[in-house]
Protein backbone atom coordinates (compact mmCIF):
# COMPACT_ATOMS: atom_id res chain seq x y z
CA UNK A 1 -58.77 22.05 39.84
CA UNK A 2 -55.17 21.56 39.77
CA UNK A 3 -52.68 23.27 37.58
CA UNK A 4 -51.43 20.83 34.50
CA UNK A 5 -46.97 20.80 35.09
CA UNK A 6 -45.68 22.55 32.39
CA UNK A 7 -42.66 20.40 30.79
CA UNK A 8 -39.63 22.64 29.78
CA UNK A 9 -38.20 21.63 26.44
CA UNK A 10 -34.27 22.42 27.07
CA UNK A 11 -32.93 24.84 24.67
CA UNK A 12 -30.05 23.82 21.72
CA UNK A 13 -28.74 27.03 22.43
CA UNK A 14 -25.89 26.03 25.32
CA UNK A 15 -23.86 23.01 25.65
CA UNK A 16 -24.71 20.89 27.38
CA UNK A 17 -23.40 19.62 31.06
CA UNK A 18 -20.66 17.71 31.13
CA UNK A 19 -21.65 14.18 32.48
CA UNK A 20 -19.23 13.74 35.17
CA UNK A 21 -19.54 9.65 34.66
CA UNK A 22 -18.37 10.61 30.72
CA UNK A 23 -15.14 12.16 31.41
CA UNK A 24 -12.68 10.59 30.23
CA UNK A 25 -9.15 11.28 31.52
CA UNK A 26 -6.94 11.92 27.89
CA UNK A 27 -3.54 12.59 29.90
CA UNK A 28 -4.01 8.65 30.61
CA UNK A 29 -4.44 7.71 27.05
CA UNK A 30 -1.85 10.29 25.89
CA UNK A 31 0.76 8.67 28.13
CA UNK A 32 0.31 5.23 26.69
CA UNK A 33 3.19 6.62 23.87
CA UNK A 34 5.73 7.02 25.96
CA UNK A 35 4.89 3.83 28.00
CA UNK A 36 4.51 2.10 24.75
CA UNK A 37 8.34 3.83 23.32
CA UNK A 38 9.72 2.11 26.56
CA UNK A 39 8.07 -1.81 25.76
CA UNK A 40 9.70 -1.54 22.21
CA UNK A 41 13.20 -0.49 23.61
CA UNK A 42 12.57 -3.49 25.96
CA UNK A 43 11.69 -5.56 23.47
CA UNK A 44 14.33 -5.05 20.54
CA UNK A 45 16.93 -3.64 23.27
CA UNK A 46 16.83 -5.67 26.72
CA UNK A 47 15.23 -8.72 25.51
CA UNK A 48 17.77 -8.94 22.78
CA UNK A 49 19.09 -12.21 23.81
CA UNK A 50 15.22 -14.13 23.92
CA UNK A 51 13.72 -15.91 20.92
CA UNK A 52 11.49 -13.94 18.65
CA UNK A 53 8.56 -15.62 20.30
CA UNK A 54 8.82 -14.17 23.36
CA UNK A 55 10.07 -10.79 21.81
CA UNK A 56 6.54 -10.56 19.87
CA UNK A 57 4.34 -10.15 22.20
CA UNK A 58 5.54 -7.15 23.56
CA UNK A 59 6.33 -5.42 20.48
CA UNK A 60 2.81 -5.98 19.80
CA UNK A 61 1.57 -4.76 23.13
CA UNK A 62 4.29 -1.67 22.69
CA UNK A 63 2.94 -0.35 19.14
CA UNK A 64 -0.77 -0.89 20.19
CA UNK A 65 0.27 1.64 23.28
CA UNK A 66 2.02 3.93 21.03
CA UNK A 67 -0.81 4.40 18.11
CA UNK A 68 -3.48 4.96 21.15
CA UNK A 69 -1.57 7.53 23.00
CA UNK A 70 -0.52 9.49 19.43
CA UNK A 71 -4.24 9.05 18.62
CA UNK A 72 -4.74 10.84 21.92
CA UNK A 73 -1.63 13.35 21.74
CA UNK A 74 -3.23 14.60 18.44
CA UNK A 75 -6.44 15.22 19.51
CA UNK A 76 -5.21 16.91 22.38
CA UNK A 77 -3.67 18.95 19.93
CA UNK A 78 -6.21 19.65 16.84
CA UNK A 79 -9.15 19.39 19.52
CA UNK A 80 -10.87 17.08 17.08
CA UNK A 81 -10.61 13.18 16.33
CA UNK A 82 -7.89 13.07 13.79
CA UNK A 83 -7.52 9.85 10.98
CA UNK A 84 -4.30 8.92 12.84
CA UNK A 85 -4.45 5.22 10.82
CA UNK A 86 -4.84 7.22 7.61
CA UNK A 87 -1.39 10.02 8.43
CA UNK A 88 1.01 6.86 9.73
CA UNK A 89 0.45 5.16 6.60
CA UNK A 90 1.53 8.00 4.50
CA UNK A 91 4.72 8.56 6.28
CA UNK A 92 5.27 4.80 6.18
CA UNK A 93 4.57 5.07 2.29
CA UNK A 94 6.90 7.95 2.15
CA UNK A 95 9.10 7.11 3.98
CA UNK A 96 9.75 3.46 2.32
CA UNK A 97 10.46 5.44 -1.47
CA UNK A 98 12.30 8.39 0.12
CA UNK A 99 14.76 5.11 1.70
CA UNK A 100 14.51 3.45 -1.94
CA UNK A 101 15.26 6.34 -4.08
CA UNK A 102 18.66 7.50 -1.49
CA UNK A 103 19.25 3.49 -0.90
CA UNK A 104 22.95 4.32 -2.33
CA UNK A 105 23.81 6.98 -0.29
CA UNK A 106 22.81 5.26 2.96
CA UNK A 107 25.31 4.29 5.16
CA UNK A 108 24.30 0.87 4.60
CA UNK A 109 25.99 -2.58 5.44
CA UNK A 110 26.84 -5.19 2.40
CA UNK A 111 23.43 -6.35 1.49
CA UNK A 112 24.12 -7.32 -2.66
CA UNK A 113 27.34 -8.71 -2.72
CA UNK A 114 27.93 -11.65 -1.21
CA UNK A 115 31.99 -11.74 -1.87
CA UNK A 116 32.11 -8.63 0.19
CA UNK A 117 30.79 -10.74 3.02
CA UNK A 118 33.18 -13.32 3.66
CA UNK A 119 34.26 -12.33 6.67
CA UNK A 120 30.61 -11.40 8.09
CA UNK A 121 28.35 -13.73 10.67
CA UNK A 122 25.28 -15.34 8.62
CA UNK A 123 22.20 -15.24 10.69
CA UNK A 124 22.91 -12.40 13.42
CA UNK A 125 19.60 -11.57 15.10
CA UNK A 126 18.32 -8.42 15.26
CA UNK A 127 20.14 -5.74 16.99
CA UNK A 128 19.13 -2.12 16.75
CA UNK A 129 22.34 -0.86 18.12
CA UNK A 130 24.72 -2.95 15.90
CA UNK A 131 25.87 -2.70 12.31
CA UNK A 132 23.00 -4.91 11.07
CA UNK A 133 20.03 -3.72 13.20
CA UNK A 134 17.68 -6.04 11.41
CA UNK A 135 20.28 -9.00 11.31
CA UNK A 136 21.94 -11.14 8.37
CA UNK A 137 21.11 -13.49 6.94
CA UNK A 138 22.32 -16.82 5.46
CA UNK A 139 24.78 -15.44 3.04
CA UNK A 140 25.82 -12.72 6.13
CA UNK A 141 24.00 -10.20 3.94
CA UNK A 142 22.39 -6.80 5.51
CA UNK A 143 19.23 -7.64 5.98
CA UNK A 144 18.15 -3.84 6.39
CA UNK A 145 19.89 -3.31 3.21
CA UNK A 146 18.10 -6.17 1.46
CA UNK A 147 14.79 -4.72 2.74
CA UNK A 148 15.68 -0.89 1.51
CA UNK A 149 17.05 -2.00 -1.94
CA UNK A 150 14.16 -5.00 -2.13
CA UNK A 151 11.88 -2.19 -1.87
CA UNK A 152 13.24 0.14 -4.62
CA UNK A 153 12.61 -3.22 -6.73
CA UNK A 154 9.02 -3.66 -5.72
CA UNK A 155 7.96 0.35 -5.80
CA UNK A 156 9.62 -0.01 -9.60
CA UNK A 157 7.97 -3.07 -11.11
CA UNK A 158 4.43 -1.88 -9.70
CA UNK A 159 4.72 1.35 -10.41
CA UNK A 160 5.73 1.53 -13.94
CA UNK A 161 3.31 -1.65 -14.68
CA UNK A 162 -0.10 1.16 -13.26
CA UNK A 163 1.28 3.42 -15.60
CA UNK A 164 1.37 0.97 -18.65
CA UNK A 165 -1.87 -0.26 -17.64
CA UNK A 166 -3.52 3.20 -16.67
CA UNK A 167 -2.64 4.73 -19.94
CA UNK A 168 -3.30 1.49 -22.42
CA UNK A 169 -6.09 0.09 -20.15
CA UNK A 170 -8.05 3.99 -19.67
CA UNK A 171 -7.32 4.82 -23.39
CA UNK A 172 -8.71 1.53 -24.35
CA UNK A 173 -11.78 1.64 -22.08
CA UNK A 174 -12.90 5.28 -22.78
CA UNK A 175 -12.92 4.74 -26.92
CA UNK A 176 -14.84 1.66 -25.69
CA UNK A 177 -17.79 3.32 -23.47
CA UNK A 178 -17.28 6.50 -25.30
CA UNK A 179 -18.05 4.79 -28.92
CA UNK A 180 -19.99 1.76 -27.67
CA UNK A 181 -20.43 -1.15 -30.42
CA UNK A 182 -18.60 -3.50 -32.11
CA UNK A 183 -15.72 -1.77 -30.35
CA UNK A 184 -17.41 -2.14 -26.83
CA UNK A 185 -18.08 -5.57 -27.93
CA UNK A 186 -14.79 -6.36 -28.72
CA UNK A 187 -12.92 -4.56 -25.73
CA UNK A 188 -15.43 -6.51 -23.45
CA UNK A 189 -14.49 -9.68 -24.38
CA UNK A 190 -11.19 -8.84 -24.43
CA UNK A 191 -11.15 -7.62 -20.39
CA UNK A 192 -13.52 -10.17 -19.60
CA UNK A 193 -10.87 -12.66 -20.85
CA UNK A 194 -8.04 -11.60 -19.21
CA UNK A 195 -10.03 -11.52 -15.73
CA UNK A 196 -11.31 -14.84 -15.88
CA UNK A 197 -7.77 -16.34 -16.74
CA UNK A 198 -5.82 -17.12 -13.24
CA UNK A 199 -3.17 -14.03 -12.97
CA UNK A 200 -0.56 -15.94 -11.35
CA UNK A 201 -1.00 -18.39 -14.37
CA UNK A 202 -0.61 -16.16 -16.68
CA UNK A 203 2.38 -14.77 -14.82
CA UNK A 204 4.02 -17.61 -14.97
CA UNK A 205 3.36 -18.45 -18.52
CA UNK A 206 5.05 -14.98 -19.10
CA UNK A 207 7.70 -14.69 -17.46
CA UNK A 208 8.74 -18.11 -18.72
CA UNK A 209 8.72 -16.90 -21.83
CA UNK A 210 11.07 -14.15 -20.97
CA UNK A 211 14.14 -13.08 -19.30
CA UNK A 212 13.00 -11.81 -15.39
CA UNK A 213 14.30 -8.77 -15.36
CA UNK A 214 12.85 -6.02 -13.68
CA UNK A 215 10.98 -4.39 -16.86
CA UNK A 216 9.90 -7.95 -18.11
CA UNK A 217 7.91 -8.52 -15.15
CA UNK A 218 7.03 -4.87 -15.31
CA UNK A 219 5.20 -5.64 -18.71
CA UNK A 220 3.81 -8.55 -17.17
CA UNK A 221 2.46 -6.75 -14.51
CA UNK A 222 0.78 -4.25 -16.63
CA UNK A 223 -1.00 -7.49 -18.60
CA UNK A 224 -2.89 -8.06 -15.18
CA UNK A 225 -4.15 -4.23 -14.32
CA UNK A 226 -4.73 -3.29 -18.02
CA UNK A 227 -8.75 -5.18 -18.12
CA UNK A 228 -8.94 -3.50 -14.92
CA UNK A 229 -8.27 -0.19 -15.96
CA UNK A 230 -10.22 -0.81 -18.75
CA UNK A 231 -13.67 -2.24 -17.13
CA UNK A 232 -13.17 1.51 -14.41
CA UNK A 233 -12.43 3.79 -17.61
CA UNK A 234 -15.16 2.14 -20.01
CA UNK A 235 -17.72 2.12 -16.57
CA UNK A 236 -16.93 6.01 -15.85
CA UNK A 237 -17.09 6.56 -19.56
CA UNK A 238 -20.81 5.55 -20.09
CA UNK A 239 -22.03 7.96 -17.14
CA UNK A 240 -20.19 10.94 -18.08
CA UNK A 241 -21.23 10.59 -21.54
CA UNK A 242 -24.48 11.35 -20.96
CA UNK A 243 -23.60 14.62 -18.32
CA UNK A 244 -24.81 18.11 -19.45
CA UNK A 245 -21.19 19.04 -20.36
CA UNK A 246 -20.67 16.49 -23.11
CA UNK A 247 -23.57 16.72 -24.30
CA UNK A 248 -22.93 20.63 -24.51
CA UNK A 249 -19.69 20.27 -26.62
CA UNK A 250 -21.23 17.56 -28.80
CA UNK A 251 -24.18 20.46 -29.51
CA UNK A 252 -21.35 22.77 -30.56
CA UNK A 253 -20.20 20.91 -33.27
CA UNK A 254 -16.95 19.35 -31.16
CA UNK A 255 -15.29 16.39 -32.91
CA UNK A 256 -15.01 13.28 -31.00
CA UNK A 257 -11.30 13.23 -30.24
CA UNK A 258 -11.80 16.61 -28.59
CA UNK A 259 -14.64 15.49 -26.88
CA UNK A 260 -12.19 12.60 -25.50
CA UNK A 261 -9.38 14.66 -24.92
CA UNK A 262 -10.66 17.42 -22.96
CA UNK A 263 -13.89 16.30 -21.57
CA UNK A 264 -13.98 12.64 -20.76
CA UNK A 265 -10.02 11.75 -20.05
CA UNK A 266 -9.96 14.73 -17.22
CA UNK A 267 -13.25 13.65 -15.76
CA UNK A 268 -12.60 9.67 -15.98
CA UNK A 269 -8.44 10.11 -14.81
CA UNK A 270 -9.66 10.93 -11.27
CA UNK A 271 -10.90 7.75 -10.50
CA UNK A 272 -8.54 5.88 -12.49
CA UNK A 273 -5.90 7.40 -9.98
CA UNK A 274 -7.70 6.60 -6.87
CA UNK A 275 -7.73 3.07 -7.61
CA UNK A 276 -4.04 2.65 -8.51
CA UNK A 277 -2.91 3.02 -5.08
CA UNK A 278 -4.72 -0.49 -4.26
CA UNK A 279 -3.96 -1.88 -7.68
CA UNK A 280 -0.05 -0.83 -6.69
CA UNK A 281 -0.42 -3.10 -3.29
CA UNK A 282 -1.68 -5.99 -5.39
CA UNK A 283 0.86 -5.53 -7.73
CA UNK A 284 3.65 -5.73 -4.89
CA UNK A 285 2.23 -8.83 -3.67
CA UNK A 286 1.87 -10.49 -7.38
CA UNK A 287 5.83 -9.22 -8.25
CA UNK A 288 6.68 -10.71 -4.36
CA UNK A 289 5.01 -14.26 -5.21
CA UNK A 290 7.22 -14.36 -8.50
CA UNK A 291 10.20 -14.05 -6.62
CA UNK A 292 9.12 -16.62 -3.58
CA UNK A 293 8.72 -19.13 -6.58
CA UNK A 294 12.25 -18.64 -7.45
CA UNK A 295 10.91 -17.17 -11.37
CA UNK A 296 11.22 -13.68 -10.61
CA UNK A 297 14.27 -11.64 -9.77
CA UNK A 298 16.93 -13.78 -8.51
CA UNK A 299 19.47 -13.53 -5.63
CA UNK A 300 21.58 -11.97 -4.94
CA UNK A 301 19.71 -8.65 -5.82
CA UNK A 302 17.48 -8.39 -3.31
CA UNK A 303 13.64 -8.41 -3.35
CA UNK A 304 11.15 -9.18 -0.64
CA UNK A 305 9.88 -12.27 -2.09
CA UNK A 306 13.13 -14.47 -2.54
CA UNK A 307 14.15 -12.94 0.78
CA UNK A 308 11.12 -14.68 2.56
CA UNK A 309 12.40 -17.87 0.06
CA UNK A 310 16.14 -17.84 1.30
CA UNK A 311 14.88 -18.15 4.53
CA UNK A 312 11.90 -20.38 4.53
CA UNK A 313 14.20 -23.30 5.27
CA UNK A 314 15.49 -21.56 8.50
CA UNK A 315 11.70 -20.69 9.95
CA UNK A 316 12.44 -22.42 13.13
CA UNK A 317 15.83 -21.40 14.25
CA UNK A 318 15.97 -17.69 12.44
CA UNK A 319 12.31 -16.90 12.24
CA UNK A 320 13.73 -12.81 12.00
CA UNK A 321 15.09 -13.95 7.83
CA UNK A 322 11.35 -14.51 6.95
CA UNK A 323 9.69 -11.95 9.66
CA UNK A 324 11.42 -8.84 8.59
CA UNK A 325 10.80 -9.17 5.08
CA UNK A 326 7.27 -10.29 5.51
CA UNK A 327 6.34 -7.95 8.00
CA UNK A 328 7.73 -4.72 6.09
CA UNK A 329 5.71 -6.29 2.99
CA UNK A 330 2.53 -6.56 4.81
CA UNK A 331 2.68 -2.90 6.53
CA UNK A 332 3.65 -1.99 2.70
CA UNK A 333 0.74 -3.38 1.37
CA UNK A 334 -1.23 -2.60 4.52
CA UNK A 335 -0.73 1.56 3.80
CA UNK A 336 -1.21 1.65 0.16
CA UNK A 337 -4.86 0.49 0.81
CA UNK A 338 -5.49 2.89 3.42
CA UNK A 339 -4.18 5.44 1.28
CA UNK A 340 -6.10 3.89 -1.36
CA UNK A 341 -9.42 4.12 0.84
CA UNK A 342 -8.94 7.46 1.45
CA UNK A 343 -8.28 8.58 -1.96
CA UNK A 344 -11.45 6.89 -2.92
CA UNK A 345 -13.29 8.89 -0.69
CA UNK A 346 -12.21 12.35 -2.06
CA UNK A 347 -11.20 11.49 -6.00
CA UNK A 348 -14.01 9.09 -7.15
CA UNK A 349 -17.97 10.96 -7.07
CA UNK A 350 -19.21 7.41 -7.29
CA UNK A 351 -17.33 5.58 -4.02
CA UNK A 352 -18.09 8.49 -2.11
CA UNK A 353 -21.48 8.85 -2.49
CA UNK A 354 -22.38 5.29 -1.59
């Protein structure tokens, strides 16, 4: 009778061979940052004198090379995949406030005062080894200087307005879920009102109401993320009411301002901060469409919005006046949600566990 094969299960216990058909060469990959360094110089250097629609395509094809070979230079490095998406943006975020907050001590060309500029060319291109490396534009301002300083505007506006919002909209929404009822009631309405009005309505409505200075719009700002930070708070609220630890402290005779204080504001602050990093992009965008409408900050102080405006009318001939603007907007925005993502992730128990 023959002998029945006995199958041998392979053991966990080594690697296992390499597949030669899976290696993958990373030196390749890893040179695609230099090779993509050299398409940008060509780009913004050599091809200085071409129209922006033939300079596009290879900045495009030059930054796609340069994020896959730094993807591949840092796992070379770490010997692990590394969130290479996730680290650009936050040197692009910190980067763009360390620029706004030192915007006066850069050696920067004229970009506010357009007296000081009489003697300038309106609409240089872009020249990265020139005094205006991102061009002028129709006033012969700096355009690098409008972006910098434009940016210090829309960092302030949206930042202060999270803050106003955080703290009204959190307080608001944890007495709410905290102490349900006619207050809950109330507050709901309330939140569910704002949100269901259009915001850039209600902007308007605002702001032409008021003078458009920076903390006017500011205030209006806040209007907008206040229900929002109100419907996260009041939501967090209701489930961490009912954990053990609350429920502890209300046993021990704990009054219900300390119970708010030091057990529900710590717990509920943590998501409320992971979501202000998106809230902050949206705000940029909303304080951006105020000034393209000509009813937020006017010219000559510079914001990304009415720099897009002033050159609208130019799209054809000087695409770079709109481009730059719009393109340093939309990375802007771009990063804060990545950021925001991530933050998610590790701040809020809820967004990570789904």
């Amino acid at each position: 009778m023959p002998e029945t094969p006995v199958l041998e299960v392979p053991s966990d216990s080594g690697p296992a061979p390499a597949r030669p058909g899976r290696i993958r060469p990373a030196w390749l990959r890893v040179a695609l940052l230099p090779l993509g360094v050299v398409l940008l110089y060509v780009a913004l250097a050599v091809m200085a004198s071409l129209t922006v629609w033939a300079q596009a395509p290879v900045v495009v094809v030059g930054l796609a090379a340069c994020y896959l070979g730094l993807d591949a230079l840092l796992f070379a490095i770490k010997g692990r995949k590394v969130n290479t998406g996730f680290w650009l943006a936050v040197v692009w975020v910190v980067g763009v406030v360390v620029l706004a907050l030192i915007a006066d001590w850069l050696p920067l060309s004229e970009s506010r005062d357009t007296a000081a500029t009489l003697l300038e060319t309106p609409r240089l291109r872009p020249d990265l080894f020139s005094a205006h490396p991102l061009g002028t534009d129709n006033q012969a301002l700096d355009i690098l200087g409008g972006v910098i300083y434009g940016a210090r505007i829309s960092l302030q506006v949206s930042f202060l307005a999270v803050v106003i919002g955080m703290v009204g909209g959190g307080l608001l929404g944890v007495c709410a879920g905290f102490f349900r009822g006619r207050l809950d009631a109330v507050v709901g309405v309330f939140a569910d009102s704002m949100l269901a009005f259009p915001p850039l309505i209600l902007l308007l409505a605002v702001v032409a109401a008021v003078d458009a200075s920076a903390l006017n719009i500011s205030l209006a700002l806040a209007l907008l993320s206040i229900p929002t930070y109100t419907r996260l708070a009041r939501a967090n609220t209701l489930t961490l009411a009912q954990r053990e630890f609350v429920l502890s402290a209300r046993a021990m005779g704990a009054k219900d301002w300390r119970i708010i204080a030091f057990e529900l504001v710590p717990n509920v602050v943590r998501p409320l901060l992971s979501y202000s990093f998106i809230i902050i992009a949206v705000l940029i965008v909303a304080e951006a469409s105020l000034s393209f409408l000509g009813v937020g900050i006017q010219r000559p102080t510079p914001t990304w919005g009415n720099m897009i405006a002033a050159g609208q009318d130019n799209l054809q001939k000087t695409p770079h006046l709109v481009f730059v603007p719009g393109a340093v907007m939309f990375v802007t925005v771009f990063a804060l949600n990545k950021i925001g993502d991530r933050a998610r992730a590790k701040l809020d128990p809820r967004a990570s566990a789904i």
